[in-house]
Protein backbone atom coordinates (compact mmCIF):
# COMPACT_ATOMS: atom_id res chain seq x y z
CA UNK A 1 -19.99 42.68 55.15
CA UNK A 2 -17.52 45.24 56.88
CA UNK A 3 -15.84 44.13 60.05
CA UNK A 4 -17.66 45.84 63.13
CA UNK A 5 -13.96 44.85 64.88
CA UNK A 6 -10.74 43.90 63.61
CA UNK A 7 -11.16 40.66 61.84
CA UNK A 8 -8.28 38.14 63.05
CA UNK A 9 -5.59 38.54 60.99
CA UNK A 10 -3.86 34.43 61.18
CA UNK A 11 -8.05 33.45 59.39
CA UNK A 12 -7.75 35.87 56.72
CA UNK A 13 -5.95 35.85 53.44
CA UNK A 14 -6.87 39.36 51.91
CA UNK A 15 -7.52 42.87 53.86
CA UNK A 16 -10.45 44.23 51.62
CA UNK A 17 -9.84 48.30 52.89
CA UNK A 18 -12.34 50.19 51.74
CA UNK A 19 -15.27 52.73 52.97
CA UNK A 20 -17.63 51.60 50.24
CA UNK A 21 -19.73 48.87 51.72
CA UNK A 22 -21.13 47.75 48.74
CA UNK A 23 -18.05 47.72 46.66
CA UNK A 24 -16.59 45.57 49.72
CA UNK A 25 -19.41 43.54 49.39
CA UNK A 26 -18.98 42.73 46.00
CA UNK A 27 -14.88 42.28 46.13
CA UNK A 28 -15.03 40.38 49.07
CA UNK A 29 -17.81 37.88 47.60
CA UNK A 30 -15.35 37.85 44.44
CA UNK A 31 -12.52 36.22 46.36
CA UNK A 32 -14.52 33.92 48.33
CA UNK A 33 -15.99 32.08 45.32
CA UNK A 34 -11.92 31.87 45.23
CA UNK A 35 -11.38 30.46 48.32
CA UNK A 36 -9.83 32.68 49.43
CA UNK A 37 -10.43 34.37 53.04
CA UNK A 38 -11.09 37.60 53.18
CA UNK A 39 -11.68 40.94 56.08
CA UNK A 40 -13.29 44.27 54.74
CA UNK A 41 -12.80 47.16 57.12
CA UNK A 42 -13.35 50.82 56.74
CA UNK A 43 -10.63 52.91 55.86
CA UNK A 44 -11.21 54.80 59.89
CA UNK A 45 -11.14 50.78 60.84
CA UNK A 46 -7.73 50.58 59.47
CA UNK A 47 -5.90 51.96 62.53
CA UNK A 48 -7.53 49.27 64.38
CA UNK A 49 -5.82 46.58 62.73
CA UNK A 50 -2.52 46.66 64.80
CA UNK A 51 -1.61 42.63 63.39
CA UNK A 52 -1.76 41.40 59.97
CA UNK A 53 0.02 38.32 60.78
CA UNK A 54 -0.97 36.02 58.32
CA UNK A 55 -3.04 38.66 56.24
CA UNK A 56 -1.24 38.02 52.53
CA UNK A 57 -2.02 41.50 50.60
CA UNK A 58 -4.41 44.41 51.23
CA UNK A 59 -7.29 45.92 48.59
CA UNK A 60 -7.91 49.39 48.75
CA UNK A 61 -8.30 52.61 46.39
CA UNK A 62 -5.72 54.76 45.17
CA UNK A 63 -6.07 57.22 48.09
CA UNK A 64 -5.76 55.13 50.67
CA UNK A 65 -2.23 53.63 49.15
CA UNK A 66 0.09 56.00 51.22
CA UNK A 67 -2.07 55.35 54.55
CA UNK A 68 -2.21 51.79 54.09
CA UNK A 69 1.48 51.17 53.39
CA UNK A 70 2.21 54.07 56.76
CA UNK A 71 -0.21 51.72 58.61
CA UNK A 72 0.57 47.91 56.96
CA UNK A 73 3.85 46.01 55.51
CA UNK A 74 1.95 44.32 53.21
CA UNK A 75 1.43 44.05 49.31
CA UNK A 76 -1.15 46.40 47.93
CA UNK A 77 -3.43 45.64 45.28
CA UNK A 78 -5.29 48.85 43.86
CA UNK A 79 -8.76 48.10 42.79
CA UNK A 80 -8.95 50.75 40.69
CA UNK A 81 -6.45 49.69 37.98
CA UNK A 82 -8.90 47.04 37.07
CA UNK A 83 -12.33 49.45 36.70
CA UNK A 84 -12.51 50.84 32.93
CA UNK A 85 -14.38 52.88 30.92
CA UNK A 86 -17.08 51.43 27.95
CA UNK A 87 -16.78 54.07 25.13
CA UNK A 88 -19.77 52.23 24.24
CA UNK A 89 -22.20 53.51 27.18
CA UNK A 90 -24.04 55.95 25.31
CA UNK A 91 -25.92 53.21 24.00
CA UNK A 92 -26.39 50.54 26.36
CA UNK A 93 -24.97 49.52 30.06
CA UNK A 94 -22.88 51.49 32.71
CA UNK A 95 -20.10 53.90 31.99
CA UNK A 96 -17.49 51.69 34.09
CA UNK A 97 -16.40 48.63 34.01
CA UNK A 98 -14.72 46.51 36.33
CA UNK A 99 -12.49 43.65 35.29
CA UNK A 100 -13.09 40.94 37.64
CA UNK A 101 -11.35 38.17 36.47
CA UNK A 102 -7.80 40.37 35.77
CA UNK A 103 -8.00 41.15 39.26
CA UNK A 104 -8.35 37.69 41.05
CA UNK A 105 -5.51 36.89 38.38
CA UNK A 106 -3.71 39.98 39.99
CA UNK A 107 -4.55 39.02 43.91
CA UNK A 108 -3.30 35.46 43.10
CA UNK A 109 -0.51 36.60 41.44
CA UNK A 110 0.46 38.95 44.09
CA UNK A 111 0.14 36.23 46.75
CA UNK A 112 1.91 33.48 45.23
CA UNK A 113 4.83 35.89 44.76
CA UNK A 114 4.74 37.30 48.94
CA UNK A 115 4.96 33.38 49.52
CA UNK A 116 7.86 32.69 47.39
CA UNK A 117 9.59 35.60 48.97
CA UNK A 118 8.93 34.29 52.18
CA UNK A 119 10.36 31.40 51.71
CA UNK A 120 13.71 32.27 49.73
């Protein structure tokens, strides 16, 4: 679901950044079912994204941070806040878990402040 170009910037409502395609995948699906529109690029594709007009908040991964706020002036939601770890592994399911419905609280939360701002 990555962008093979930049994805227009006044159609989309959250910059999924991330080099992960699967992760993307999965995030990006996640804020659809929200209705929310979303554009996953690579972390390389981020220097081709010269206008986020429009573009509400980015997602990326704490290493990218410090490029994306070089590259963007936009919010920046870190998806790793919201992955945890399950002392309870050992015994059944995945070591990590991600928090899904913290972090659509957190994108929507994020957006409806940058709007408010906007408008003041």
């Amino acid at each position: 679901m990555l962008a093979n170009h930049a994805p227009s910037p006044s159609q989309t409502d959250v910059l999924i950044c991330l080099d992960n395609q699967q992760i993307a995948s999965r995030i990006s699906s996640l804020l659809s079912q929200q209705g929310l529109t979303v554009a996953a690029i690579s972390t390389t594709g981020l220097q081709e994204w010269f206008d986020p007009t429009g573009c509400h908040l980015v997602v990326t991964h704490t290493a990218m941070i410090g490029d994306v706020r070089t590259r963007l002036n936009l919010p920046i939601v870190n998806i790793e806040t919201f992955i945890f770890d399950r002392p309870d592994h050992v015994t059944e399911g995945a070591a990590r878990q991600f928090d899904g419905d913290a972090f659509v609280k957190r994108v929507f939360s994020v957006m409806n402040g940058t709007q408010r701002r906007a408008a003041e």
